[in-house]
N, C-alpha and C. Protein backbone atom coordinates (compact mmCIF):
# COMPACT_ATOMS: atom_id res chain seq x y z
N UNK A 1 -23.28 -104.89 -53.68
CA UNK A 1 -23.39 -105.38 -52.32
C UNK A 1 -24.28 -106.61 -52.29
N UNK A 2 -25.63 -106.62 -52.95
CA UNK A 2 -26.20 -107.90 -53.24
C UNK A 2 -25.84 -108.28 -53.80
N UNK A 3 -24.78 -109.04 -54.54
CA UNK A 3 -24.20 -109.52 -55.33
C UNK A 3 -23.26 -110.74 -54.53
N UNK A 4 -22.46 -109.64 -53.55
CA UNK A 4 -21.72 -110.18 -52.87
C UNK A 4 -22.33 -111.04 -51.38
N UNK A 5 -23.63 -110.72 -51.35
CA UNK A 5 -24.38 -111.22 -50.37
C UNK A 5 -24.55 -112.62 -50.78
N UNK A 6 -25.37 -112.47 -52.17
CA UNK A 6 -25.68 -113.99 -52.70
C UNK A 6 -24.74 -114.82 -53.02
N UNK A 7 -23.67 -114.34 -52.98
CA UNK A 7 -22.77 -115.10 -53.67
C UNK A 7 -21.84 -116.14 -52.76
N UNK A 8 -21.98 -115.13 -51.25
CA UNK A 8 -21.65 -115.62 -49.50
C UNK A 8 -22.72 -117.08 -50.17
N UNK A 9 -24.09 -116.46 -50.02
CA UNK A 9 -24.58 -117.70 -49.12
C UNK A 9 -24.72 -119.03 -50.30
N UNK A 10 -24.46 -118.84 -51.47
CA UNK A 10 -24.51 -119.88 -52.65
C UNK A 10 -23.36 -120.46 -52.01
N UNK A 11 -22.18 -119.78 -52.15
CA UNK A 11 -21.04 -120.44 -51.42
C UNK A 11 -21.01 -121.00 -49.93
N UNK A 12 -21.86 -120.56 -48.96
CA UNK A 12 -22.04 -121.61 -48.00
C UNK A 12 -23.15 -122.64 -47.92
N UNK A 13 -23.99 -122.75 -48.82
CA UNK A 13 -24.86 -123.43 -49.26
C UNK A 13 -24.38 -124.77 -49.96
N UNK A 14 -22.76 -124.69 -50.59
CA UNK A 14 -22.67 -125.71 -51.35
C UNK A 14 -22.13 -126.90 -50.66
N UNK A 15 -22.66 -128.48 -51.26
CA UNK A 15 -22.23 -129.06 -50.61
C UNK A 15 -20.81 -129.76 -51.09
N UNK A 16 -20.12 -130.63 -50.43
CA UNK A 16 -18.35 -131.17 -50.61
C UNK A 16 -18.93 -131.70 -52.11
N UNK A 17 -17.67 -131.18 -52.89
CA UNK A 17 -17.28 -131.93 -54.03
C UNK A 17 -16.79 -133.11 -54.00
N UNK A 18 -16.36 -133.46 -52.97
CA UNK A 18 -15.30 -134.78 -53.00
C UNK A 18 -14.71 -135.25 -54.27
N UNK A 19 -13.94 -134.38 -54.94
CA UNK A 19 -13.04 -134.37 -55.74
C UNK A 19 -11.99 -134.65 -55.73
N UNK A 20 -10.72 -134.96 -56.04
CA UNK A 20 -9.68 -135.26 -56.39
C UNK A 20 -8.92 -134.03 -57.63
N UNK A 21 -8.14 -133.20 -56.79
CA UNK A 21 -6.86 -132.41 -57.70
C UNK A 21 -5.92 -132.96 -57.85
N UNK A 22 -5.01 -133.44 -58.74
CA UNK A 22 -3.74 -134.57 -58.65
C UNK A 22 -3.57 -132.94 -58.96
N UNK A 23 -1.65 -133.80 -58.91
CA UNK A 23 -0.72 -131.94 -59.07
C UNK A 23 -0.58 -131.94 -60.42
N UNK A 24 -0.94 -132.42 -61.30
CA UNK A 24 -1.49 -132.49 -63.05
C UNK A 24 -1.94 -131.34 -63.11
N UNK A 25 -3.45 -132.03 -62.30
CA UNK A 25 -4.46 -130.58 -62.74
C UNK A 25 -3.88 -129.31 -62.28
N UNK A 26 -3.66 -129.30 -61.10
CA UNK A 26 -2.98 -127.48 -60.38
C UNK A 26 -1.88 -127.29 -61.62
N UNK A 27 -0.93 -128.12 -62.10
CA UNK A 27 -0.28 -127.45 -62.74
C UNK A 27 -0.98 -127.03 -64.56
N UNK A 28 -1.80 -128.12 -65.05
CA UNK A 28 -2.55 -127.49 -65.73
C UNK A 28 -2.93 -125.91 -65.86
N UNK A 29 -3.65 -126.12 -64.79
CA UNK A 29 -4.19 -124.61 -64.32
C UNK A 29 -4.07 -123.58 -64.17
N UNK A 30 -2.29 -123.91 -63.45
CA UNK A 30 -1.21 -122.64 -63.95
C UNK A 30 -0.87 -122.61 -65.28
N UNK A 31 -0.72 -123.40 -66.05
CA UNK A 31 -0.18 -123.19 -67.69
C UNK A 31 -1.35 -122.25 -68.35
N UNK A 32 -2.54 -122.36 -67.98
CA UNK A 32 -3.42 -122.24 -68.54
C UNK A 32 -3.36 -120.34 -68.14
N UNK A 33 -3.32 -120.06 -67.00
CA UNK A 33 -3.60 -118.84 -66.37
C UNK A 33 -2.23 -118.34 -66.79
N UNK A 34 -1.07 -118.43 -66.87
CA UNK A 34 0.08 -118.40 -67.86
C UNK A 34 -0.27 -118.17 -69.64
N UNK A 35 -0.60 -118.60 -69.99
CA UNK A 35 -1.25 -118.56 -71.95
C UNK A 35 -1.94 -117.68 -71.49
N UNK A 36 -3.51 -117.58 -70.55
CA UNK A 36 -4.32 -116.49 -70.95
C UNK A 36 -3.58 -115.15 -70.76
N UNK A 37 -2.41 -115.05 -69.57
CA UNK A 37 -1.60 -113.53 -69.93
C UNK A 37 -1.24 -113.51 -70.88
N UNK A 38 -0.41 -114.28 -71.47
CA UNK A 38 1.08 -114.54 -72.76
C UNK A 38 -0.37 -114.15 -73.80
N UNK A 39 -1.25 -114.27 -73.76
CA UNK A 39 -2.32 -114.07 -74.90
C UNK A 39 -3.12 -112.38 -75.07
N UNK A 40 -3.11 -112.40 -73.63
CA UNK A 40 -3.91 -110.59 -73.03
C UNK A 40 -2.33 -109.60 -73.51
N UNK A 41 -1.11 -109.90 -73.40
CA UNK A 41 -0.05 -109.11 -73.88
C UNK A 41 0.35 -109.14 -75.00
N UNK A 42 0.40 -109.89 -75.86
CA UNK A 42 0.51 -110.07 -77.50
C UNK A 42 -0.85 -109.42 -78.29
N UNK A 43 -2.06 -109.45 -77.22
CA UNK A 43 -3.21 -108.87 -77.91
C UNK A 43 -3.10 -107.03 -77.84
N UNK A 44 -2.49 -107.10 -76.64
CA UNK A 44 -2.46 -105.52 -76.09
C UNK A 44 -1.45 -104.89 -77.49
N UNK A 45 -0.24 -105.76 -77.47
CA UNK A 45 1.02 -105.04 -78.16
C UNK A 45 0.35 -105.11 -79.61
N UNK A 46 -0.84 -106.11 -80.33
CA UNK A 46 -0.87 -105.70 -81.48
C UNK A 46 -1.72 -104.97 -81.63
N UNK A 47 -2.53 -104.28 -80.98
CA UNK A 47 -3.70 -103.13 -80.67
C UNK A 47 -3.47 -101.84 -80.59
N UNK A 48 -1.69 -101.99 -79.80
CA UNK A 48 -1.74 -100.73 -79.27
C UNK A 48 -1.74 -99.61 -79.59
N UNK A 49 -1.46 -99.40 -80.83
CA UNK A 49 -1.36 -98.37 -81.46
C UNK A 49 -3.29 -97.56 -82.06
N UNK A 50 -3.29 -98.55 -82.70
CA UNK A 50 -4.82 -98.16 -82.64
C UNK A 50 -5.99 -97.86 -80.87
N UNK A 51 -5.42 -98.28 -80.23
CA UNK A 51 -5.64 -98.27 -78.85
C UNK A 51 -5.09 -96.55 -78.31
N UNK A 52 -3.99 -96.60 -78.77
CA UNK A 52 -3.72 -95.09 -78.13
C UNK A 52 -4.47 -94.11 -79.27
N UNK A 53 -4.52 -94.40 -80.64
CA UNK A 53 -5.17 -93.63 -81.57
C UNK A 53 -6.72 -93.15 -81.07
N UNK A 54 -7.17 -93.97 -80.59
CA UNK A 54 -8.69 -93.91 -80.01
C UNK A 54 -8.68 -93.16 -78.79
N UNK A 55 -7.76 -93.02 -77.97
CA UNK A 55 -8.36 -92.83 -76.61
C UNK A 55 -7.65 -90.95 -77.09
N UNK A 56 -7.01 -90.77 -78.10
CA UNK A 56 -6.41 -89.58 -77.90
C UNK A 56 -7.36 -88.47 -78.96
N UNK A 57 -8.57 -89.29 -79.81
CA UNK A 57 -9.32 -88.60 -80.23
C UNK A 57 -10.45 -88.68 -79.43
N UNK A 58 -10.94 -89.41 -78.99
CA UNK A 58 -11.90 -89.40 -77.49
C UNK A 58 -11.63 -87.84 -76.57
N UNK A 59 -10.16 -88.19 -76.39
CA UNK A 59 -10.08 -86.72 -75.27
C UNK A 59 -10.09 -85.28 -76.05
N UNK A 60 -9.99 -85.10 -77.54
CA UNK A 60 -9.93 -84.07 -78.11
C UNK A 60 -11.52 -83.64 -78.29
């Protein structure tokens, strides 16, 4: 809950970036958030087995 308090007022505290996003960067951004899944699912599928091996001696 304090966490989310400070984090309000950092965020209304800040002042304009006056930045510039061309549609480069947004699409960047999606490629990027695109690879980090395509990367979190190739990591999962080569784990998984050792992944289920662990969680099924955990519960025994």
């Amino acid at each position: 809950m304090t966490f989310l308090l400070a984090l309000a007022l950092l965020a209304g505290a800040a002042a304009p970036a006056r930045a510039y996003l061309d549609p480069g960067s947004g699409s960047m951004l999606v490629q990027l958030a695109a690879a980090g899944f395509a990367g979190l699912v190739v990591l999962i599928k080569l784990y998984w087995k050792r992944l289920v091996s662990d969680i099924r001696k955990f519960r025994k």
